[in-house]
PDB file of N, CA and C in Angstrom:
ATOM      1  N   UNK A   1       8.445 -15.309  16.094  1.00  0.00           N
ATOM      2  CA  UNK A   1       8.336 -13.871  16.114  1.00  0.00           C
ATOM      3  C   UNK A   1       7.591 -13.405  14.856  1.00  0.00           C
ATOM      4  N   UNK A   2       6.426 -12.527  15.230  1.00  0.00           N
ATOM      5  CA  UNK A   2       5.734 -12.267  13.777  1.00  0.00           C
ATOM      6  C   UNK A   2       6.862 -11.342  12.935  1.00  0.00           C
ATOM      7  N   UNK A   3       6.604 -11.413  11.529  1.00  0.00           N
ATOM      8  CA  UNK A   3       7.401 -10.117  10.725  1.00  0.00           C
ATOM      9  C   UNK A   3       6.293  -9.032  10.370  1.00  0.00           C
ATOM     10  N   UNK A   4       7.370  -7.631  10.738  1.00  0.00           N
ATOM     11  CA  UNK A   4       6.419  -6.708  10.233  1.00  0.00           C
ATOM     12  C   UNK A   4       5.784  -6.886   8.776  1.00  0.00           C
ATOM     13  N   UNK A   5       4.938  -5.969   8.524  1.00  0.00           N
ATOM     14  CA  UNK A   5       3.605  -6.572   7.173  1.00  0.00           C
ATOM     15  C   UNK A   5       3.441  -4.828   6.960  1.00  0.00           C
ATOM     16  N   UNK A   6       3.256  -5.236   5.463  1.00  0.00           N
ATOM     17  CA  UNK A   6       3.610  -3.976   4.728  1.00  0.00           C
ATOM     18  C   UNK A   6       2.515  -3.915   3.821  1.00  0.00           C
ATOM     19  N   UNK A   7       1.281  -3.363   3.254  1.00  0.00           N
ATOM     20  CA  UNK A   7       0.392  -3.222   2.415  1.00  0.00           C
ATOM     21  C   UNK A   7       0.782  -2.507   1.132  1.00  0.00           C
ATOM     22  N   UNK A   8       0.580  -3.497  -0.055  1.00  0.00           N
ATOM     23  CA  UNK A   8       0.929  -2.839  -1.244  1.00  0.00           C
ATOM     24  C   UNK A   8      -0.041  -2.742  -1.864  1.00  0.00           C
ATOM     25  N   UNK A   9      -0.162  -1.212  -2.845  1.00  0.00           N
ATOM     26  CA  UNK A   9      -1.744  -1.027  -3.376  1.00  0.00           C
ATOM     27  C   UNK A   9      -1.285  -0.155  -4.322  1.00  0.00           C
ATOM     28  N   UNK A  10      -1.432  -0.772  -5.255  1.00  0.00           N
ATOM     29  CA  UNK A  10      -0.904  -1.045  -6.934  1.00  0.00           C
ATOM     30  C   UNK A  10      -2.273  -1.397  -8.340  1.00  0.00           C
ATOM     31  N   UNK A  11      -2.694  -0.898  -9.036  1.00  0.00           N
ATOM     32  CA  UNK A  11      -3.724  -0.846  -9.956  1.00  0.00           C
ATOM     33  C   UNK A  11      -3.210  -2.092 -10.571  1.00  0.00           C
ATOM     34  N   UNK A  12      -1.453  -2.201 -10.761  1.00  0.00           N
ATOM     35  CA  UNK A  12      -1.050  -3.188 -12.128  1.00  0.00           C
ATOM     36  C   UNK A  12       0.079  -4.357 -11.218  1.00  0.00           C
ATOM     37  N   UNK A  13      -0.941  -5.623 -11.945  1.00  0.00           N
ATOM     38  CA  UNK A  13      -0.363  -6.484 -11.066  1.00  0.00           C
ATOM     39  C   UNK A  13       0.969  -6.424 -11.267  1.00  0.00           C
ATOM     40  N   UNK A  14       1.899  -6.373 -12.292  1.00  0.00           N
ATOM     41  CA  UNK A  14       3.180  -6.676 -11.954  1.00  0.00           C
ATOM     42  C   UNK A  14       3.823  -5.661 -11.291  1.00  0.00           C
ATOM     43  N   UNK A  15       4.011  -4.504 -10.494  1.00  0.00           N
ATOM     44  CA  UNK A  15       4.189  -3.608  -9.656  1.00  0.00           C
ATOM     45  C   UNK A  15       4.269  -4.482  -8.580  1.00  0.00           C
ATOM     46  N   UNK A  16       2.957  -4.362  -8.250  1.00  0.00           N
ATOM     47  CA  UNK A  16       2.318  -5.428  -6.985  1.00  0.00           C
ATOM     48  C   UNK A  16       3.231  -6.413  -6.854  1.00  0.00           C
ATOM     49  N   UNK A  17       3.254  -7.518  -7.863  1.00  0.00           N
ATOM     50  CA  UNK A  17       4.511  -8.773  -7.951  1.00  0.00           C
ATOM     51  C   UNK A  17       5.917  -8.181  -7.658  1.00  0.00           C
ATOM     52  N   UNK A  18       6.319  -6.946  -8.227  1.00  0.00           N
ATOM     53  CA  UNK A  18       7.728  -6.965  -7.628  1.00  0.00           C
ATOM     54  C   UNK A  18       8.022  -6.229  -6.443  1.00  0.00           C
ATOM     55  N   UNK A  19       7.418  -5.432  -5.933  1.00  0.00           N
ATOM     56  CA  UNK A  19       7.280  -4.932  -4.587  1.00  0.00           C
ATOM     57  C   UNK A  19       7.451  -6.254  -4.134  1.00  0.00           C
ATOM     58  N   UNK A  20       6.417  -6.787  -4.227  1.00  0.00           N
ATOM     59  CA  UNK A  20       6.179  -7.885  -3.184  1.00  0.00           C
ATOM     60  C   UNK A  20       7.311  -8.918  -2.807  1.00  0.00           C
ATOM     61  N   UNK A  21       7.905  -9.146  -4.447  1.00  0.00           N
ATOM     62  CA  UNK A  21       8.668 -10.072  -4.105  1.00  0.00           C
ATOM     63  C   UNK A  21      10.136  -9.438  -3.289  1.00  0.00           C
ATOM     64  N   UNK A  22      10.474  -8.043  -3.852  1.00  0.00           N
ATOM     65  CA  UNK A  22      11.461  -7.700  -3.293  1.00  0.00           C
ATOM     66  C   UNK A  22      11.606  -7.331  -1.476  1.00  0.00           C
ATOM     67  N   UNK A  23      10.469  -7.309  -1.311  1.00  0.00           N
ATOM     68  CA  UNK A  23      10.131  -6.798   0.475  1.00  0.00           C
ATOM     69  C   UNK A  23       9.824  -8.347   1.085  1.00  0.00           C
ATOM     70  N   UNK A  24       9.366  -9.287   0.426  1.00  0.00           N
ATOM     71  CA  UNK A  24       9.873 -10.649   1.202  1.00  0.00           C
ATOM     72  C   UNK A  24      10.714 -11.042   1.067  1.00  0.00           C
ATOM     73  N   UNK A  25      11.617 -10.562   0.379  1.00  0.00           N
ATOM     74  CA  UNK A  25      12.951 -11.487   0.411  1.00  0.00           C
ATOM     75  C   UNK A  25      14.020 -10.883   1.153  1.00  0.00           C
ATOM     76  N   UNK A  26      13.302  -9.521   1.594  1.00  0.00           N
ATOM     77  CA  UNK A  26      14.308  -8.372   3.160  1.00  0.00           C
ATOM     78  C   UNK A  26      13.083  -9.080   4.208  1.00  0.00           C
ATOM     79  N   UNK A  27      12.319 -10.083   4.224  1.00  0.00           N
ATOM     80  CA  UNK A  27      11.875 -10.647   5.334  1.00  0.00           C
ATOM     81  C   UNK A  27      10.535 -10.159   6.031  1.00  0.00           C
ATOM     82  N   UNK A  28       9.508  -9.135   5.059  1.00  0.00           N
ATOM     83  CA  UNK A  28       8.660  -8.365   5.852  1.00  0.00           C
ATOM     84  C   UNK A  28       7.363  -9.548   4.979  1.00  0.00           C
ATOM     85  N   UNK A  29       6.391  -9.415   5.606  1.00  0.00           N
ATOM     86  CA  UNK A  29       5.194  -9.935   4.966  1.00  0.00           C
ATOM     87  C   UNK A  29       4.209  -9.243   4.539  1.00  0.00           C
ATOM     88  N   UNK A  30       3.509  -9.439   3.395  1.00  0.00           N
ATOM     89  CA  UNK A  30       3.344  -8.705   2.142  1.00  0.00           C
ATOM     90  C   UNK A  30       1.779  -8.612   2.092  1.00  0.00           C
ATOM     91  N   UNK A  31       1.192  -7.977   2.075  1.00  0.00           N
ATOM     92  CA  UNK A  31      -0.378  -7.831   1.740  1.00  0.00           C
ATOM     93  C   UNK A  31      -0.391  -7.440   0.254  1.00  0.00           C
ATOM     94  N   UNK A  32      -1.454  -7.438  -0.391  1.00  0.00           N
ATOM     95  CA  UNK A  32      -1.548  -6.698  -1.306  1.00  0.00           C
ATOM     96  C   UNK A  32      -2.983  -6.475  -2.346  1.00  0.00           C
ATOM     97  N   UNK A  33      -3.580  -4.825  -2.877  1.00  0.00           N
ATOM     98  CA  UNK A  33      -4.323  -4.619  -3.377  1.00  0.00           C
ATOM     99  C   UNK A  33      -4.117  -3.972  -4.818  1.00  0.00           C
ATOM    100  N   UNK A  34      -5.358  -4.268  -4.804  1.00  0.00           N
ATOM    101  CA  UNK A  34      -5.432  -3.868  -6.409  1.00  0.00           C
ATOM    102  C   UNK A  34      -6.299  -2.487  -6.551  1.00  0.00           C
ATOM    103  N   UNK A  35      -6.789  -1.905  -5.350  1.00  0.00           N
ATOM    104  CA  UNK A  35      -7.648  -0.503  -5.959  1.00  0.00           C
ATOM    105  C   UNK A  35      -7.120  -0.116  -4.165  1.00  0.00           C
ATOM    106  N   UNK A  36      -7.527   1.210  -3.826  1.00  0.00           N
ATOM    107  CA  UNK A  36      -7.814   2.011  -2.955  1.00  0.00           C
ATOM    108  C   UNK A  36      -9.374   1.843  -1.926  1.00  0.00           C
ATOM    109  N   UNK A  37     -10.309   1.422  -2.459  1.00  0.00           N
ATOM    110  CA  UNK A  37     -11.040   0.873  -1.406  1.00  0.00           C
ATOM    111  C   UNK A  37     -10.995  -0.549  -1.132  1.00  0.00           C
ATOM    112  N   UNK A  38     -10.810  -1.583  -1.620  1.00  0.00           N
ATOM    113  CA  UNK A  38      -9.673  -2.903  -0.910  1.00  0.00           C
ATOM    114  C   UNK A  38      -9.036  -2.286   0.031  1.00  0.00           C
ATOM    115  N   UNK A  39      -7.916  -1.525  -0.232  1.00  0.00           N
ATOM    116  CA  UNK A  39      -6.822  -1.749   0.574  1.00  0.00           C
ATOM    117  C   UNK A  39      -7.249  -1.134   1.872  1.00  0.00           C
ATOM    118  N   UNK A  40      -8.257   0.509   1.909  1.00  0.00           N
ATOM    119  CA  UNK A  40      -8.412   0.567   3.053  1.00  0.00           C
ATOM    120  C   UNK A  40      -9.822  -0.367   4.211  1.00  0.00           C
ATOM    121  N   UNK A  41     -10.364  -1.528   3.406  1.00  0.00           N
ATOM    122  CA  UNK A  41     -10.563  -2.072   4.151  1.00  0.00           C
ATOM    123  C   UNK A  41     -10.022  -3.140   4.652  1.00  0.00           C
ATOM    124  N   UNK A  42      -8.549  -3.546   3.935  1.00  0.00           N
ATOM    125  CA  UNK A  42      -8.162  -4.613   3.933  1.00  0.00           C
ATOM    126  C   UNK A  42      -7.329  -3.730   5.744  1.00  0.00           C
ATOM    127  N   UNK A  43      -6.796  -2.433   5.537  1.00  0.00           N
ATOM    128  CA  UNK A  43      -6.230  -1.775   6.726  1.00  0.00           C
ATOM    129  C   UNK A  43      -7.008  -1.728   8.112  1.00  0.00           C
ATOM    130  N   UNK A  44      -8.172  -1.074   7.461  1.00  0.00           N
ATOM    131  CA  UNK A  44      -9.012  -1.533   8.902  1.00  0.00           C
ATOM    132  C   UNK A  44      -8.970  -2.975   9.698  1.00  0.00           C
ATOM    133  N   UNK A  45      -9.216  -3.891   9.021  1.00  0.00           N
ATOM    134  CA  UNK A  45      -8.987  -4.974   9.633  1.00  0.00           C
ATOM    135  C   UNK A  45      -7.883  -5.978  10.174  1.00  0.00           C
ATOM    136  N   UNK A  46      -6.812  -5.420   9.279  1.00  0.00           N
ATOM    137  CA  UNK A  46      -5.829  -5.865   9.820  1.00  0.00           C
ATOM    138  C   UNK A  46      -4.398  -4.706   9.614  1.00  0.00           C
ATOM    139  N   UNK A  47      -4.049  -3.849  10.315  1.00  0.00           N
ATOM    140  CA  UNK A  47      -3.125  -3.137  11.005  1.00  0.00           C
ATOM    141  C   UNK A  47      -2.135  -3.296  10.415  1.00  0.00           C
ATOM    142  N   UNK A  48      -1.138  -2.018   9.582  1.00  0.00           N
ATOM    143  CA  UNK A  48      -0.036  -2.733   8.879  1.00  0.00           C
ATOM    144  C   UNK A  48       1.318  -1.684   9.382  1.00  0.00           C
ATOM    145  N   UNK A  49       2.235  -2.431   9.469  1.00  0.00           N
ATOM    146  CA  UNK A  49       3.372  -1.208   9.463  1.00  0.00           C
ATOM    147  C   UNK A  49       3.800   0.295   9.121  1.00  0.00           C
ATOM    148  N   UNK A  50       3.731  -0.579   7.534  1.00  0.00           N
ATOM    149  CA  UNK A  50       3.905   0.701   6.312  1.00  0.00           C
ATOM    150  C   UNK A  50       2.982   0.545   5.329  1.00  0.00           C
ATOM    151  N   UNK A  51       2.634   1.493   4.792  1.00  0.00           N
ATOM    152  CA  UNK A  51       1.716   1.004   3.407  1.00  0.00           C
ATOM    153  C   UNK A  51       2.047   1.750   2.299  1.00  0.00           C
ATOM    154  N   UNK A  52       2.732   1.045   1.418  1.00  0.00           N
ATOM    155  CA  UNK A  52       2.827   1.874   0.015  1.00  0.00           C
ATOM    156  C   UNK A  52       1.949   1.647  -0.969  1.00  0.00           C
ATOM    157  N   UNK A  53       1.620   2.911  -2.000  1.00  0.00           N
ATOM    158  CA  UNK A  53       0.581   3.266  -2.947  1.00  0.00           C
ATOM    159  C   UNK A  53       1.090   3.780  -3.678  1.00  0.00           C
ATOM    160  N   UNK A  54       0.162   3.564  -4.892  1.00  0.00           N
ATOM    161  CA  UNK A  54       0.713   4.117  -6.174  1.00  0.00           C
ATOM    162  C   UNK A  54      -0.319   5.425  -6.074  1.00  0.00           C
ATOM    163  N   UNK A  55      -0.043   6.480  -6.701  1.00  0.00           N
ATOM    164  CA  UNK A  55      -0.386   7.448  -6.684  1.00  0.00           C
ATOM    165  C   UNK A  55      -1.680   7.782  -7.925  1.00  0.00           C
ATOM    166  N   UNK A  56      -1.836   7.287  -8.880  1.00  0.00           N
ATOM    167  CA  UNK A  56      -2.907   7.266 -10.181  1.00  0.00           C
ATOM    168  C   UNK A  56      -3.266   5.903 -10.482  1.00  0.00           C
ATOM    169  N   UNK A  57      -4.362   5.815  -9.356  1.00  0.00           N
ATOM    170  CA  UNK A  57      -5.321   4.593  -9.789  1.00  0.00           C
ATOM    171  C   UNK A  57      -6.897   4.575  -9.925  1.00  0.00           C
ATOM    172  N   UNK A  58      -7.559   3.737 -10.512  1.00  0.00           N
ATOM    173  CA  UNK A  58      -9.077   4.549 -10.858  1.00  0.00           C
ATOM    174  C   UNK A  58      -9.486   3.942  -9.822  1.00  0.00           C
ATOM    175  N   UNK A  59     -10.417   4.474  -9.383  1.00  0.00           N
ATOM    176  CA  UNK A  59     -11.558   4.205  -7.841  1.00  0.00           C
ATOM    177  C   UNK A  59     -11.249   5.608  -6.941  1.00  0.00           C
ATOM    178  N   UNK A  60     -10.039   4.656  -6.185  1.00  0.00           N
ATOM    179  CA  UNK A  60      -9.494   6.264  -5.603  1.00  0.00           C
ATOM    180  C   UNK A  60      -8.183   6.114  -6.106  1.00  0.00           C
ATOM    181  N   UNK A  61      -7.594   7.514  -5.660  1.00  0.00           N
ATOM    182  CA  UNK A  61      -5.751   8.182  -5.677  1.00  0.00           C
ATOM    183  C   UNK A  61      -5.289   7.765  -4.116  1.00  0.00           C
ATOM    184  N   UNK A  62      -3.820   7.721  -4.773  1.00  0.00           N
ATOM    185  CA  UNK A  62      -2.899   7.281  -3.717  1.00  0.00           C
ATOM    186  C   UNK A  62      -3.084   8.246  -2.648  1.00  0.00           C
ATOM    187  N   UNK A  63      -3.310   9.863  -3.086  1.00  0.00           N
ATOM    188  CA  UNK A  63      -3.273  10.632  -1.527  1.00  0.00           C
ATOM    189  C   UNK A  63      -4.930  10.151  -1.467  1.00  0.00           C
ATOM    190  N   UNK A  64      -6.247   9.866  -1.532  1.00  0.00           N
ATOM    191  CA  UNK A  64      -7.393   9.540  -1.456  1.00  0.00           C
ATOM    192  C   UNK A  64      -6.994   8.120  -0.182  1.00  0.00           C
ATOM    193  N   UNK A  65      -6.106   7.245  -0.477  1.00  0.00           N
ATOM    194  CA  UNK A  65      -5.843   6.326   0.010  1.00  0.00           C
ATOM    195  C   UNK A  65      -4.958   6.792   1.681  1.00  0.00           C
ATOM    196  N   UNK A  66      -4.252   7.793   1.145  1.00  0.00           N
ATOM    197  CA  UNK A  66      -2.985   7.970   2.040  1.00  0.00           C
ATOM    198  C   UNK A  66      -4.097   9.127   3.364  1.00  0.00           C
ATOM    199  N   UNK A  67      -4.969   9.863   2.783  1.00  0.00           N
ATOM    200  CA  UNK A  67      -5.735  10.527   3.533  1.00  0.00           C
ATOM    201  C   UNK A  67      -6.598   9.708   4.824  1.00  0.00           C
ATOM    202  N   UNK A  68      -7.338   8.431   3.911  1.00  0.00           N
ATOM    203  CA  UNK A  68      -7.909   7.172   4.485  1.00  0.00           C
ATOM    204  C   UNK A  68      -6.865   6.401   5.407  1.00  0.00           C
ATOM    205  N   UNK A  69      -6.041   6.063   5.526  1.00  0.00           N
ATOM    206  CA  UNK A  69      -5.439   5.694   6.064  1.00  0.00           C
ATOM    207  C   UNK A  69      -4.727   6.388   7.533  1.00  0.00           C
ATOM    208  N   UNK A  70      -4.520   7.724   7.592  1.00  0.00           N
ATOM    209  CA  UNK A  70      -4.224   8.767   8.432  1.00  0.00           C
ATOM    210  C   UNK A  70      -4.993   9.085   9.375  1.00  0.00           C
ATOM    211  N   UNK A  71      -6.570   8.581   8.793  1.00  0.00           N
ATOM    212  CA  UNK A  71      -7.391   9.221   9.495  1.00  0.00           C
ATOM    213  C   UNK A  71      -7.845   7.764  10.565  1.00  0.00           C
ATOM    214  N   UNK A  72      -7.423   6.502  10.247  1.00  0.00           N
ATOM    215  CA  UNK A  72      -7.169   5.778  10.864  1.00  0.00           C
ATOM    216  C   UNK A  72      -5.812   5.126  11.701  1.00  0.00           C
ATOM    217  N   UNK A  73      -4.921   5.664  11.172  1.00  0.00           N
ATOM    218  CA  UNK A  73      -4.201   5.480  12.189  1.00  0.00           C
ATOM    219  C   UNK A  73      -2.988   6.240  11.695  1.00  0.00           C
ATOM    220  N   UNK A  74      -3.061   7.132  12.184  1.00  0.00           N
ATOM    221  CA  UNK A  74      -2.400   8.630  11.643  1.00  0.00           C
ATOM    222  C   UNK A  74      -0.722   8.457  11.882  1.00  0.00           C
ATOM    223  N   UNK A  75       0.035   7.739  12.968  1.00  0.00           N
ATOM    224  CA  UNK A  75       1.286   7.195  12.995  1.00  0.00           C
ATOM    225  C   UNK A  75       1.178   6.430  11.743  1.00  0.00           C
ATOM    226  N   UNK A  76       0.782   5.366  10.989  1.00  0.00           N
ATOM    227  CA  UNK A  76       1.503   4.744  10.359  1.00  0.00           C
ATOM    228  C   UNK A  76       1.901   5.377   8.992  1.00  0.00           C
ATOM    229  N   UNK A  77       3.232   5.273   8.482  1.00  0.00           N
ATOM    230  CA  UNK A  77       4.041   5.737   7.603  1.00  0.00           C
ATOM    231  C   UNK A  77       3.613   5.326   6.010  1.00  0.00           C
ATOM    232  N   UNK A  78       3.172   6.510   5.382  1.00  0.00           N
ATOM    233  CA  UNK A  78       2.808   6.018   3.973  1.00  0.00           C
ATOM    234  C   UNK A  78       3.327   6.347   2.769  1.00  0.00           C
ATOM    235  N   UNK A  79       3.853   5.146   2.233  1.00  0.00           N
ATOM    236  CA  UNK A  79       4.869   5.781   0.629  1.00  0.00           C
ATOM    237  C   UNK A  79       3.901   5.928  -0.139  1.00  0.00           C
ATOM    238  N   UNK A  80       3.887   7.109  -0.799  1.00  0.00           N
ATOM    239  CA  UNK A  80       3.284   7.042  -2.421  1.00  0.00           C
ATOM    240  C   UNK A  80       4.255   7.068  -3.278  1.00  0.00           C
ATOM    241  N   UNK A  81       3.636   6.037  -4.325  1.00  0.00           N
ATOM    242  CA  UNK A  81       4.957   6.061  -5.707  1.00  0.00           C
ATOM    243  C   UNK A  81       4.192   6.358  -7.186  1.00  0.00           C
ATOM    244  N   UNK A  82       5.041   6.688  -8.116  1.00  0.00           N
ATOM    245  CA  UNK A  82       4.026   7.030  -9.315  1.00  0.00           C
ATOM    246  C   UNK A  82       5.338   6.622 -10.164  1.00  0.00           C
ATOM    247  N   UNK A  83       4.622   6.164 -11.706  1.00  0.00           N
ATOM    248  CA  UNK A  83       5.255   5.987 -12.573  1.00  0.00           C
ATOM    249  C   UNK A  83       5.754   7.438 -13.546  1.00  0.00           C
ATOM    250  N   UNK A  84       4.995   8.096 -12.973  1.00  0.00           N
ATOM    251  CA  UNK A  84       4.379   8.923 -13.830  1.00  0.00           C
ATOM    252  C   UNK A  84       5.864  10.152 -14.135  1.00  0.00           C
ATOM    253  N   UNK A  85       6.758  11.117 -14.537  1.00  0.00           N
ATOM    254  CA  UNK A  85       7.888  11.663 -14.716  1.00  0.00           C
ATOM    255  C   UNK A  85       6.892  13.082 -14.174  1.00  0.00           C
ATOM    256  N   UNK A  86       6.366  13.456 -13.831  1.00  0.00           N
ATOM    257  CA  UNK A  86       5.626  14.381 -13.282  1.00  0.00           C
ATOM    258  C   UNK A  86       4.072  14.095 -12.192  1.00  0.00           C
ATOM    259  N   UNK A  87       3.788  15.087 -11.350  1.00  0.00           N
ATOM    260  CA  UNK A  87       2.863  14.735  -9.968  1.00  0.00           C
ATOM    261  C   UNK A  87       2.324  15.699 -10.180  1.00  0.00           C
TER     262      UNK A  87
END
C-alpha cells in the first residue's frame, strides 16, 4: 500500500531534517525542498497530499509557493509555518 507523501519546503536544512524525520516516523513519505521554485516543480510532477512551507524564504514566499500550488491543484491542503514571533 503506497503511504501518503507530504512536501516539505524549508530554506534551512535542519527544519527540513526534523519535519522530515518526525512525519516518517507517523509513517507518511517525505519529499523535500530547499527554495519555492524546486518545490513547485518538484509538485507538478509528482502530486502530494499536503505540503508544508515556511513562510520567509529568498526566491519565493511561502504564500508565493502556497498561491503556486492552488492554482494547481487547488484541493490540496497547505501549511505555512514561520519562525518568525510576528507575520
Amino acid at each position: 500500500m503506497k503511504r501518503e507523501s507530504i512536501l516539505i519546503v524549508d530554506d534551512e536544512p535542519s527544519m527540513r531534517m526534523a519535519l522530515s524525520e518526525s512525519l516518517e516516523s507517523c509513517g507518511y513519505e517525505i519529499c523535500t525542498s530547499g527554495d519555492g521554485v524546486d518545490a513547485l516543480k518538484k509538485f507538478h510532477d509528482d502530486r502530494f497530499k499536503v505540503v508544508i512551507t515556511d513562510m520567509r524564504m529568498p526566491k519565493m514566499s511561502g504564500m508565493e509557493v502556497l498561491r503556486g500550488i492552488k492554482k494547481i491543484s487547488p484541493r490540496t491542503p497547505v501549511i505555512v509555518i514561520t519562525a518568525y514571533g510576528t507575520v
